[in-house]
C-alpha atoms as a PDB file:
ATOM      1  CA  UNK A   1     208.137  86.998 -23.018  1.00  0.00           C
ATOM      2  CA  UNK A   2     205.924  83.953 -24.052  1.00  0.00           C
ATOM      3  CA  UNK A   3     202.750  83.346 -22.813  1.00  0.00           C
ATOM      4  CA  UNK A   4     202.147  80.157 -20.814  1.00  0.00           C
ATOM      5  CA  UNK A   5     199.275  78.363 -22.509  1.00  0.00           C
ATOM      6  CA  UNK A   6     199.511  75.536 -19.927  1.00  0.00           C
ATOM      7  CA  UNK A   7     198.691  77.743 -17.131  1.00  0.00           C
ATOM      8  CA  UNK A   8     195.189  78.471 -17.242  1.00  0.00           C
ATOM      9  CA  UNK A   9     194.110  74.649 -18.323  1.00  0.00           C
ATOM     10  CA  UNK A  10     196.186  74.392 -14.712  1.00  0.00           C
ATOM     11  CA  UNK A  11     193.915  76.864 -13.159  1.00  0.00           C
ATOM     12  CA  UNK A  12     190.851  74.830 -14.626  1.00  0.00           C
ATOM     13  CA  UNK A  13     191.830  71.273 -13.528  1.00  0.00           C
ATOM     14  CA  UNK A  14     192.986  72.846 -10.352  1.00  0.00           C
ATOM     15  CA  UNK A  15     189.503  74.863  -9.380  1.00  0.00           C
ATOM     16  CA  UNK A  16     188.068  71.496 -10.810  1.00  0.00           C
ATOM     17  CA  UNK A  17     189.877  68.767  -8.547  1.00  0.00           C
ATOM     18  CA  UNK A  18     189.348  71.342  -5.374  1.00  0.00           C
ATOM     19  CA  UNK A  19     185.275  71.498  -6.240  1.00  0.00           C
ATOM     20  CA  UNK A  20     185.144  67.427  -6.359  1.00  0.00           C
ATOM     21  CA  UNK A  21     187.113  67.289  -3.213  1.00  0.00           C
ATOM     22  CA  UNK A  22     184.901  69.454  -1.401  1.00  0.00           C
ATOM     23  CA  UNK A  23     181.956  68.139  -2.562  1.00  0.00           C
ATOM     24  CA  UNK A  24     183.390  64.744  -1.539  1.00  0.00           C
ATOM     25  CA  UNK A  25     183.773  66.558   1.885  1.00  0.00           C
ATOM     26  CA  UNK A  26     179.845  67.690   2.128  1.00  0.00           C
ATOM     27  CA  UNK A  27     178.768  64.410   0.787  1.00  0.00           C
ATOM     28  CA  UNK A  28     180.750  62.400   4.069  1.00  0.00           C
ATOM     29  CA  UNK A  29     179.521  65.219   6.722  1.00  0.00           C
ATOM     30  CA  UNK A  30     175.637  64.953   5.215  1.00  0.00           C
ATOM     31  CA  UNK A  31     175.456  60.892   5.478  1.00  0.00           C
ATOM     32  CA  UNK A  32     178.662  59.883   7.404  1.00  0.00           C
ATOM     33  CA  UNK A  33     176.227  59.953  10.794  1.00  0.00           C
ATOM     34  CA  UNK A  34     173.227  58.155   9.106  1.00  0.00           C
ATOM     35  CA  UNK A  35     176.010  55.383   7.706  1.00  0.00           C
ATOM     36  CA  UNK A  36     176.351  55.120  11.329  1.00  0.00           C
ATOM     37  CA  UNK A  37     172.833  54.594  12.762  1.00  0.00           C
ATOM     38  CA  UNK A  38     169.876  52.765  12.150  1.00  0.00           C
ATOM     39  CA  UNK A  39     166.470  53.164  11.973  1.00  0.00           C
ATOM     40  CA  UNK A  40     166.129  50.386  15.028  1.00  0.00           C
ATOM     41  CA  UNK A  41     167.304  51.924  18.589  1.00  0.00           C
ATOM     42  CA  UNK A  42     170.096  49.876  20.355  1.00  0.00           C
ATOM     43  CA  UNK A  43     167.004  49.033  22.639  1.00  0.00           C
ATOM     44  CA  UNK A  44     164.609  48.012  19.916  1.00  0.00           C
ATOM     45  CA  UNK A  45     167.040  46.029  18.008  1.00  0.00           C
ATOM     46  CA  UNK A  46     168.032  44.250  21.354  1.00  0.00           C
ATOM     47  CA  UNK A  47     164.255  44.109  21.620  1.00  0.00           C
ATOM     48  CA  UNK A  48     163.445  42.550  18.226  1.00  0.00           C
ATOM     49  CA  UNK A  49     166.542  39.927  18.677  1.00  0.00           C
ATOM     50  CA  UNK A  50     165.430  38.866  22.329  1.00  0.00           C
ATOM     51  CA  UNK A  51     162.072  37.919  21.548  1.00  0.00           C
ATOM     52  CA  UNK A  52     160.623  34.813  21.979  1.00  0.00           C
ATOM     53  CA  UNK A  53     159.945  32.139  18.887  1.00  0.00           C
ATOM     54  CA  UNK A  54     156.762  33.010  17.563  1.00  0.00           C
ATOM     55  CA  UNK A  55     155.586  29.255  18.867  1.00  0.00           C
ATOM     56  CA  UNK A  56     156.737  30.025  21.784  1.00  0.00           C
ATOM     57  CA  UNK A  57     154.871  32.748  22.812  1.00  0.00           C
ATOM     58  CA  UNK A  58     151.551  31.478  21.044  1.00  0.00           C
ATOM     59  CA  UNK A  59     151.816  28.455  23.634  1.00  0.00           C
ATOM     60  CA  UNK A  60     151.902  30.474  26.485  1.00  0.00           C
ATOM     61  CA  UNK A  61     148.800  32.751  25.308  1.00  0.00           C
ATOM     62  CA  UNK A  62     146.981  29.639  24.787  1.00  0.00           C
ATOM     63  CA  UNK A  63     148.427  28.435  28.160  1.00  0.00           C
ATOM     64  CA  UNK A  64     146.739  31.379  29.821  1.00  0.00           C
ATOM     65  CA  UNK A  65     143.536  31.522  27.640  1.00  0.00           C
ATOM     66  CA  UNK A  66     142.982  27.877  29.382  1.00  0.00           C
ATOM     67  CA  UNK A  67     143.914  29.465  33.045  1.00  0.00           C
ATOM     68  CA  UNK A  68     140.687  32.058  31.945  1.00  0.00           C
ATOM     69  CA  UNK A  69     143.274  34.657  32.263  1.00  0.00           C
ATOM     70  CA  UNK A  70     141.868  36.161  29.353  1.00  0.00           C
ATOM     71  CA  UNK A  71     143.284  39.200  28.955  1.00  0.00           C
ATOM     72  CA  UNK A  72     146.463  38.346  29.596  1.00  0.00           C
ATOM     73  CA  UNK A  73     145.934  35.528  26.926  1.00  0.00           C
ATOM     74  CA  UNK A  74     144.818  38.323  24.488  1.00  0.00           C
ATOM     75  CA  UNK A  75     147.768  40.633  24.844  1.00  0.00           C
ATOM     76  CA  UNK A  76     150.269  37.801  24.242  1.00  0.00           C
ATOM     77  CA  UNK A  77     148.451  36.602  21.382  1.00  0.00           C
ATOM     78  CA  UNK A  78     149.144  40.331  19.786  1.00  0.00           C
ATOM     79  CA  UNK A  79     152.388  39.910  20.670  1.00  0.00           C
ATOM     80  CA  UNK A  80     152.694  37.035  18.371  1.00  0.00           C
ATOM     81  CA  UNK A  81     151.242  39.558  15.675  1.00  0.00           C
ATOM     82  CA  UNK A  82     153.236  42.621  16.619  1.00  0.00           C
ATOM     83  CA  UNK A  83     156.731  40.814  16.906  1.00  0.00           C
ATOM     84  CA  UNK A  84     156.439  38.178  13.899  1.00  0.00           C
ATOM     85  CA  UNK A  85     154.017  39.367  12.102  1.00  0.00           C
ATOM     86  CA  UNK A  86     154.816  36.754   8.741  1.00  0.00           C
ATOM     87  CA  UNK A  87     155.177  33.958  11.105  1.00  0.00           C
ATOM     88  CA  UNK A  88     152.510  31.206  10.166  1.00  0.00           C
ATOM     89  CA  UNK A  89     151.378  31.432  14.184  1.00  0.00           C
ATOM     90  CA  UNK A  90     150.655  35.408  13.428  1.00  0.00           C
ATOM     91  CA  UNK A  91     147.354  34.873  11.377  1.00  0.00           C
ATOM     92  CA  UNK A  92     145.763  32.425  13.728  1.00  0.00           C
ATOM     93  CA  UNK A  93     146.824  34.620  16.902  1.00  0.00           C
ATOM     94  CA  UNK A  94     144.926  37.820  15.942  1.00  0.00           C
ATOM     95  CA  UNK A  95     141.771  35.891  15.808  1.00  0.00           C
ATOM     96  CA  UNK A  96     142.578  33.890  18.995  1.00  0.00           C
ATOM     97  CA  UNK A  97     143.144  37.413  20.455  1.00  0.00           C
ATOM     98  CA  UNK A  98     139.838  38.987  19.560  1.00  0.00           C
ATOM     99  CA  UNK A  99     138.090  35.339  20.928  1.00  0.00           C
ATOM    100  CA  UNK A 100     140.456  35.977  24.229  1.00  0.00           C
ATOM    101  CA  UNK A 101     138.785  39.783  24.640  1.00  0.00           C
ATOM    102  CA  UNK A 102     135.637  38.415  23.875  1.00  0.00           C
ATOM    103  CA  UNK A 103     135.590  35.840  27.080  1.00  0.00           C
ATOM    104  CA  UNK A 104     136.870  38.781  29.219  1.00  0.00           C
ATOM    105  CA  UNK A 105     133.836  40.685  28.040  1.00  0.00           C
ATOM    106  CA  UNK A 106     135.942  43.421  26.613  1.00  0.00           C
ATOM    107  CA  UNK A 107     134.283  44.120  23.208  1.00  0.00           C
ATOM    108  CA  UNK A 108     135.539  46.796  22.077  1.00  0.00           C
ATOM    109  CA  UNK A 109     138.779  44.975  21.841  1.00  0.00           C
ATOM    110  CA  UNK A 110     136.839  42.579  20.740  1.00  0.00           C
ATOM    111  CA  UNK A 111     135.672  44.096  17.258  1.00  0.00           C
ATOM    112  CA  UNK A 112     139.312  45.884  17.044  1.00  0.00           C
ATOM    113  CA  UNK A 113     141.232  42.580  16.907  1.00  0.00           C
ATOM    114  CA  UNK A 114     138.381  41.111  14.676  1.00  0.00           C
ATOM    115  CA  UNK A 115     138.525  43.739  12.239  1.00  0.00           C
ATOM    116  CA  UNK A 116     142.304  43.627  11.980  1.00  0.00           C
ATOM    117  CA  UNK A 117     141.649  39.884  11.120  1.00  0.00           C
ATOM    118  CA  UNK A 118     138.891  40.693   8.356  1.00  0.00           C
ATOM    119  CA  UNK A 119     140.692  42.994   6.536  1.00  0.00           C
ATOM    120  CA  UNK A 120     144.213  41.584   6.820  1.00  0.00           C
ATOM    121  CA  UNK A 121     142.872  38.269   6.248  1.00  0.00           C
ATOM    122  CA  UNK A 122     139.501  37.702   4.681  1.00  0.00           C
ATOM    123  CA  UNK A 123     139.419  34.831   2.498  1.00  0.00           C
ATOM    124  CA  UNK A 124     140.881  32.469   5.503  1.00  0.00           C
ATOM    125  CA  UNK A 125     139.278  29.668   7.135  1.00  0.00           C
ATOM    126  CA  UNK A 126     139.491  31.906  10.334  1.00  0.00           C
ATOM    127  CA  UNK A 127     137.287  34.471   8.473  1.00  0.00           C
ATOM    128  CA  UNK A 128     133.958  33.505   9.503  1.00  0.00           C
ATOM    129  CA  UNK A 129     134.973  32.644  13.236  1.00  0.00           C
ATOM    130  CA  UNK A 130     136.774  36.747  13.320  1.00  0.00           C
ATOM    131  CA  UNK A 131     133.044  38.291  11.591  1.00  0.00           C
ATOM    132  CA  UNK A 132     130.786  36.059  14.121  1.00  0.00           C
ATOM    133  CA  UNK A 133     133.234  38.009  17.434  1.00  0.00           C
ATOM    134  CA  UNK A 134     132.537  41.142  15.661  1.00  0.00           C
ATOM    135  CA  UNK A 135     128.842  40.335  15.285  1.00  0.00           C
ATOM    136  CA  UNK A 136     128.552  39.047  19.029  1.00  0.00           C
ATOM    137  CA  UNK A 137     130.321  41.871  20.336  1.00  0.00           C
ATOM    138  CA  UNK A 138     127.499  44.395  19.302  1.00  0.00           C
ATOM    139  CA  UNK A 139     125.245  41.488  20.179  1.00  0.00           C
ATOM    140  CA  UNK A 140     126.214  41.745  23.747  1.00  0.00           C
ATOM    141  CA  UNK A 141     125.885  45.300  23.842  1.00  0.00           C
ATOM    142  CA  UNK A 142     122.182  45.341  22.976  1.00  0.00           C
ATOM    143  CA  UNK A 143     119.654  47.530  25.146  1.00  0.00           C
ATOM    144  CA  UNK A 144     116.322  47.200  25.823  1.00  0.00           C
ATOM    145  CA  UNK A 145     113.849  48.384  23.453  1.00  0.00           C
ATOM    146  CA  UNK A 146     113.433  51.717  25.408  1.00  0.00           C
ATOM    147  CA  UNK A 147     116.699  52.729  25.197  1.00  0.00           C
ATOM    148  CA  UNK A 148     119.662  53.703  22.316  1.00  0.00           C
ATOM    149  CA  UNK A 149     119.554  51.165  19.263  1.00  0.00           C
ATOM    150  CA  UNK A 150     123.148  51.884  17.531  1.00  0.00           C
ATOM    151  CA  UNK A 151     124.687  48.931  19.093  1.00  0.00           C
ATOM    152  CA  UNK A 152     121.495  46.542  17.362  1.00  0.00           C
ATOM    153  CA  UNK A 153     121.851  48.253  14.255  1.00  0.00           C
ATOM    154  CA  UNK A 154     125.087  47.275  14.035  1.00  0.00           C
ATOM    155  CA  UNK A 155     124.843  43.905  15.399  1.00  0.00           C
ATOM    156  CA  UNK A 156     122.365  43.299  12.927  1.00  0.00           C
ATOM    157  CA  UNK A 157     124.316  44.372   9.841  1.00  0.00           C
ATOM    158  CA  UNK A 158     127.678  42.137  10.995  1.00  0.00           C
ATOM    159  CA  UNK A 159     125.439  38.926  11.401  1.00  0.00           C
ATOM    160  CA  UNK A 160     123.849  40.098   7.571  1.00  0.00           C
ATOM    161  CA  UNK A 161     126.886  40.386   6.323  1.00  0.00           C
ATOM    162  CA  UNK A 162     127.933  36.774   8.069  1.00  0.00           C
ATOM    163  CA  UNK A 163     125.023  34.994   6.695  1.00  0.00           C
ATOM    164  CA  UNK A 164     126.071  36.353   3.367  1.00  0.00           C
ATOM    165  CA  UNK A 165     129.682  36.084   2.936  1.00  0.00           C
ATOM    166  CA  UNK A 166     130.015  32.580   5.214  1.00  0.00           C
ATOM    167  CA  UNK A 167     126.253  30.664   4.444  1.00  0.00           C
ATOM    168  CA  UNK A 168     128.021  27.358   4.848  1.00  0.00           C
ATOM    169  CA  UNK A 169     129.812  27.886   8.086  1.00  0.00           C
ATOM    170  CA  UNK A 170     128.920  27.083  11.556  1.00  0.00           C
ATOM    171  CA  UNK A 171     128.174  30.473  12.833  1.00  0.00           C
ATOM    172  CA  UNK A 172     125.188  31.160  10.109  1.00  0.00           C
ATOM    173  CA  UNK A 173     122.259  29.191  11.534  1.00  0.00           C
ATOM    174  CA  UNK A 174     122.981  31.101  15.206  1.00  0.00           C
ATOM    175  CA  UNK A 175     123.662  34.235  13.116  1.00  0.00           C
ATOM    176  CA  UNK A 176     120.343  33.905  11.355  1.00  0.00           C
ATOM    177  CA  UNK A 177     118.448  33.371  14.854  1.00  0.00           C
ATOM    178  CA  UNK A 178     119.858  36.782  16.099  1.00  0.00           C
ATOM    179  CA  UNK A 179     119.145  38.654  12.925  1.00  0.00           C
ATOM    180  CA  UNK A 180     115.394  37.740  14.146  1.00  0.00           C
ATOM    181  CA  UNK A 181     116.335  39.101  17.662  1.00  0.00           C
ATOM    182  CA  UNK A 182     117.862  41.961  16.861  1.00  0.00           C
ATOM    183  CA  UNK A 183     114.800  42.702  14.339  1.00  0.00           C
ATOM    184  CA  UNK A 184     112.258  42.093  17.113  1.00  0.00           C
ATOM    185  CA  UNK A 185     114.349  44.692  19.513  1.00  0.00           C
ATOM    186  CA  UNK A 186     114.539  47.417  17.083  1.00  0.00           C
ATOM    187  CA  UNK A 187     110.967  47.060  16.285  1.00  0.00           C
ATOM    188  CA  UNK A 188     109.873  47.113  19.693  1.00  0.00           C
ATOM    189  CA  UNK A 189     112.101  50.130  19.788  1.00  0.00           C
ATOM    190  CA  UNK A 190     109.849  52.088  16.893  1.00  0.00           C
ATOM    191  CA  UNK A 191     106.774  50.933  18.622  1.00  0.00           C
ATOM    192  CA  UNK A 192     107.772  52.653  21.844  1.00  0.00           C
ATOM    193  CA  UNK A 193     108.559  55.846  19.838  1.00  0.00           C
ATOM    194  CA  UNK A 194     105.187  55.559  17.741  1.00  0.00           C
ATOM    195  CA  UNK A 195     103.134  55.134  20.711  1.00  0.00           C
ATOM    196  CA  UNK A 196     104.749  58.223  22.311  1.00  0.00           C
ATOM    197  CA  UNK A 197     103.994  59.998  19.207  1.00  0.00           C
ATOM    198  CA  UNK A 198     100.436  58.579  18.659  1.00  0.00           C
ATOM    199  CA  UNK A 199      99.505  59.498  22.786  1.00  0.00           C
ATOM    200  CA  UNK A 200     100.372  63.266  22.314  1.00  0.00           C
ATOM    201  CA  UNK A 201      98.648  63.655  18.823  1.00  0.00           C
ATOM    202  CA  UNK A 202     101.759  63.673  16.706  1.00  0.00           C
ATOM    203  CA  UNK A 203      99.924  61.374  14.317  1.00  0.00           C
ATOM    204  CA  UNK A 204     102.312  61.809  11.291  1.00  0.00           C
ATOM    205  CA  UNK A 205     105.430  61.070  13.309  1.00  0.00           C
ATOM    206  CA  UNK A 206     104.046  58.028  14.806  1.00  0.00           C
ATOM    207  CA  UNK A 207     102.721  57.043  11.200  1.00  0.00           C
ATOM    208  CA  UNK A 208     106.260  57.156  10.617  1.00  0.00           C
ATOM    209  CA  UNK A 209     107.329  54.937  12.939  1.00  0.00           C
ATOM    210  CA  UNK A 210     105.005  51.889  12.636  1.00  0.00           C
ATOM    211  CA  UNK A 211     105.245  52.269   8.616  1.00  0.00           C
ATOM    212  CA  UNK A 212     108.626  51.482   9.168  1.00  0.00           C
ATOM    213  CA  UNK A 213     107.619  48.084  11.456  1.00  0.00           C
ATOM    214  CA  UNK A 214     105.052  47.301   8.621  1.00  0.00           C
ATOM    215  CA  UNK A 215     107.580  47.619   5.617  1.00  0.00           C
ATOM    216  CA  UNK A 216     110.772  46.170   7.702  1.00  0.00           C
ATOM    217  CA  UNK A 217     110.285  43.929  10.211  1.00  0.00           C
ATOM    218  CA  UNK A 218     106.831  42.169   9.209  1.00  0.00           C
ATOM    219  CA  UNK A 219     107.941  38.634  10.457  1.00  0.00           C
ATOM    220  CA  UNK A 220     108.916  40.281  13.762  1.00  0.00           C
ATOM    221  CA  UNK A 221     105.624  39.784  16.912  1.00  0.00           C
ATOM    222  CA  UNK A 222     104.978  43.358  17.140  1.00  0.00           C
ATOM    223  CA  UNK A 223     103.790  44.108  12.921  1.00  0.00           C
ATOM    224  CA  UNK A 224     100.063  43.226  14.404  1.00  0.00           C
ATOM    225  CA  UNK A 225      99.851  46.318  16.906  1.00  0.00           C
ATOM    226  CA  UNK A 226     101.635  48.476  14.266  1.00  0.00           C
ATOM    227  CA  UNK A 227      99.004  48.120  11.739  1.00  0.00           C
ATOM    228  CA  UNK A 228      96.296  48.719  14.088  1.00  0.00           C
ATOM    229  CA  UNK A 229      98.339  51.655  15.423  1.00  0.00           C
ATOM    230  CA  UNK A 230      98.304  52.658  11.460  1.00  0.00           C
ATOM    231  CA  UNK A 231      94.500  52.421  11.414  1.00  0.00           C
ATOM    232  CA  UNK A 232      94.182  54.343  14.595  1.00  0.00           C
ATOM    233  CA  UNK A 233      96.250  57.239  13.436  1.00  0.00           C
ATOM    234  CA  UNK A 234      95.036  57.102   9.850  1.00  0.00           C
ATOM    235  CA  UNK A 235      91.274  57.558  11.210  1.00  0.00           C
ATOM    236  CA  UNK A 236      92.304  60.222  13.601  1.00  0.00           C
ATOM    237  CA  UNK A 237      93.645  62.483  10.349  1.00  0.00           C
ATOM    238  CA  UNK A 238      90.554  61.262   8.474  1.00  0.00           C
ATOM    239  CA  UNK A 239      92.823  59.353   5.940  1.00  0.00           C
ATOM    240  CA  UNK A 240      89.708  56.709   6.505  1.00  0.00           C
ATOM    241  CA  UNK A 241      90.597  54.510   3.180  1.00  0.00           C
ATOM    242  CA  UNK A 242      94.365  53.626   4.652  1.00  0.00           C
ATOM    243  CA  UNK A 243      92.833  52.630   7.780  1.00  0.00           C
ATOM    244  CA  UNK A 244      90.757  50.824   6.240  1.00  0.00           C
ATOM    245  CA  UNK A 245      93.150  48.899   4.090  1.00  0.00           C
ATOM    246  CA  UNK A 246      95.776  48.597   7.391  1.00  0.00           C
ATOM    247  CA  UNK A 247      92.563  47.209   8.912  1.00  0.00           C
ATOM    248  CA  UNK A 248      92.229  44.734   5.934  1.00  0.00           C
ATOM    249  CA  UNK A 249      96.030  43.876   5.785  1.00  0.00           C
ATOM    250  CA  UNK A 250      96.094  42.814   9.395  1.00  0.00           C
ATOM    251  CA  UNK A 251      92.815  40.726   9.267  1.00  0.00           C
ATOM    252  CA  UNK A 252      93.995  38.625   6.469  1.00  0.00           C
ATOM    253  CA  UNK A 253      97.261  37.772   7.904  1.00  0.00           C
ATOM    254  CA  UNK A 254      95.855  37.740  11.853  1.00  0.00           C
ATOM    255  CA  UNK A 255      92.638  37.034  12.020  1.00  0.00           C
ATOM    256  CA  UNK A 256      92.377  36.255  15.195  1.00  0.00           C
ATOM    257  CA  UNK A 257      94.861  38.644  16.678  1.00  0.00           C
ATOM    258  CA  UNK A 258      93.079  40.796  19.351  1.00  0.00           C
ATOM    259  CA  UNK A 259      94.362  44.150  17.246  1.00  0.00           C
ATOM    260  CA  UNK A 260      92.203  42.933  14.520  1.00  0.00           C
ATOM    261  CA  UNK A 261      89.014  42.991  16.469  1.00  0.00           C
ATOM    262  CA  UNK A 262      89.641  46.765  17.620  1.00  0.00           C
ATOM    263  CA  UNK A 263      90.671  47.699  14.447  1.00  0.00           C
ATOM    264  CA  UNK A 264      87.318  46.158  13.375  1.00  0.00           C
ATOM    265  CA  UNK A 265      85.552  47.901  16.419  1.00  0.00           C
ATOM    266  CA  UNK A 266      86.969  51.216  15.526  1.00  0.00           C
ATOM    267  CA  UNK A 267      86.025  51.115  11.758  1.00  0.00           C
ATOM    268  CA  UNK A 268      82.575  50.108  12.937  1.00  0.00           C
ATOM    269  CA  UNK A 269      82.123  52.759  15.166  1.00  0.00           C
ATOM    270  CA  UNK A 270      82.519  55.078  12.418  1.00  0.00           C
ATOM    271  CA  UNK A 271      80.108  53.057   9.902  1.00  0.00           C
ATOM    272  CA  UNK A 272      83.027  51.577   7.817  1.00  0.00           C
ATOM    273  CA  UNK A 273      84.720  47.937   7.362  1.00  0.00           C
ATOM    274  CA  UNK A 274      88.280  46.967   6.498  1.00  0.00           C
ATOM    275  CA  UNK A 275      88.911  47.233   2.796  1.00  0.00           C
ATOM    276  CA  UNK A 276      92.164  47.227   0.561  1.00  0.00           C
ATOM    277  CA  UNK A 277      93.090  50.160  -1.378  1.00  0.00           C
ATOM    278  CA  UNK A 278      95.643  48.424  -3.517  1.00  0.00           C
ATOM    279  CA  UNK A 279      97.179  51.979  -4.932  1.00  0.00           C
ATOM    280  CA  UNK A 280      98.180  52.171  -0.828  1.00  0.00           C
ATOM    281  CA  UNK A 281     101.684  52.059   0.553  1.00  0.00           C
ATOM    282  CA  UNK A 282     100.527  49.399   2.788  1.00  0.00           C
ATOM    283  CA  UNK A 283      99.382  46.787   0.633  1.00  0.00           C
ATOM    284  CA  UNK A 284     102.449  47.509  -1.830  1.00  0.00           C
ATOM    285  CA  UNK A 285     104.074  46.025   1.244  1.00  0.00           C
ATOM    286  CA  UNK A 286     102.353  43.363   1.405  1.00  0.00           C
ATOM    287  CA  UNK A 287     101.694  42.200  -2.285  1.00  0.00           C
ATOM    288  CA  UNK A 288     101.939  38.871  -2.535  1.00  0.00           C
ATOM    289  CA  UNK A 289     100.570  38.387   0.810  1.00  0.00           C
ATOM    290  CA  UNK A 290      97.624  39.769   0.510  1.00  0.00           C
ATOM    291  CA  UNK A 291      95.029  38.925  -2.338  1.00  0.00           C
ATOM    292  CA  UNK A 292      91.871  40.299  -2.642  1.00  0.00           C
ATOM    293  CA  UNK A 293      90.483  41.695   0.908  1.00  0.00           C
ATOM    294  CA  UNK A 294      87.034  42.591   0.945  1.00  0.00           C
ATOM    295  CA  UNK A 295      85.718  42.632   4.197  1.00  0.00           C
ATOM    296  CA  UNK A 296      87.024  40.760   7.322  1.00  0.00           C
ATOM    297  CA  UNK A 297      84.439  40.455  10.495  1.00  0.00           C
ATOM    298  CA  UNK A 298      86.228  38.724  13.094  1.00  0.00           C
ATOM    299  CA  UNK A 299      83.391  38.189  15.467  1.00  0.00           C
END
């Protein structure tokens, strides 16, 4: 009997051709289904198809935005975004939308849509116009001086950064007349606090507080009570020589302010005149303001 040599290289191919069919057979049942779908729903591709030109639906937002339907106005102007998003109408819509929100008085939305525009878009002549809604936006959220300040912190940081990134545009000059309001509110704010602190005895606390008037917002109307507030607190802890030079600071710059004539009085009362330590923290703040300051009478 001879052996068949042909039969196991038969086996081989055989085992061989069976494997590549079946793996032929896993390969159509794994993607055969996702040949046939798509990663768009029937309903989202009819969707996507059936939308409106991108001019189109910019007209009517702007249509509405002069009806003062503003929100309306704003949510079609995202739709110009959110359905042709590389259109050349899509840039110019996002800012248009956070302008829309804005005139409804919905800032949140406001800053949203703004931000989306700064970051997608920052270098564009719409820049300055999307920063100054953000800004605003906190503007109009301001409250008075006796109540929270995160809203005019953060007003006052958007029209900083305004100023700075956009000095020639329209919205600067305005921007820099609000940094001064918002400046004068938060000030007004640490005045409240320091007086609070200065009534009940708390004299480091409310040191605190008008140091930080003194060394930030000296062009602001309230930097004249704070340093006589800094006098008044100094002399209560017997710190007499930074009263003193508080006293001497606010004469030179003020000398006719009423808080100089009680720092004056209170100095006086106690044998001593205003007179500038210039190792203090106080007229470090001041150098280059202040000179030489002896003593100041105001009478």
């Amino acid at each position: 009997m001879f052996w068949n040599w042909a039969e196991p290289m038969t086996r081989r191919y055989s085992w061989r051709i069976a494997r590549g069919f079946g793996a032929i057979i896993l390969a159509a049942g794994l993607f055969g289904p996702v040949a046939g779908c798509s990663f768009f729903s029937s309903s989202d591709k009819a969707g996507l198809e059936n939308a409106p030109p991108p001019g189109e639906l910019y007209s009517a937002a702007d249509e509405l935005l002069g009806r003062g339907k503003y929100e309306k106005a704003a949510k079609k102007f995202e739709d110009v975004d959110r359905e042709h998003p590389y259109s050349p109408h899509a840039r110019r819509a996002l800012v248009m939308a956070a302008y829309s929100y804005y005139q409804d008085g919905k800032y949140p939305e406001t800053i949203r849509a703004g931000r989306r525009y700064t970051t997608l878009h920052p270098g564009t002549k719409e820049a300055a116009l999307a920063h100054h809604l953000i800004a605003m936006a906190y503007f109009k959220q301001i409250n008075d001086s006796a109540r929270d300040q995160s809203k005019t912190r953060k007003a006052l940081n958007e029209f900083n950064i305004l100023v700075r990134r956009y000095p020639e545009s329209k919205y600067a000059i305005a921007a820099k007349n609000r940094i001064r309001i918002c400046k004068d509110v938060l000030a007004a704010s640490e005045m409240n606090v320091g007086r609070y602190y200065l009534k009940n005895g708390n004299y480091l606390a409310a040191i605190n507080r008008f140091k930080l008037v003194v060394v930030d917002y000296q062009k602001t109307a309230h930097v004249e009570e704070a340093l006589h507030r800094l006098a008044e607190a100094y002399m209560a802890l017997g710190i007499k020589n930074e009263a003193q030079t508080a006293a001497a600071i606010l004469g030179h710059n003020f000398p006719d302010s009423k808080w100089y004539r009680d720092s004056y009085a209170l100095l006086q009362s106690d044998g001593l005149a205003p007179y500038e330590n210039t190792g203090s923290w106080i007229s470090k703040a001041w150098s280059g303001t202040v000179k030489s300051v002896q003593s100041l009478n105001p009478l």
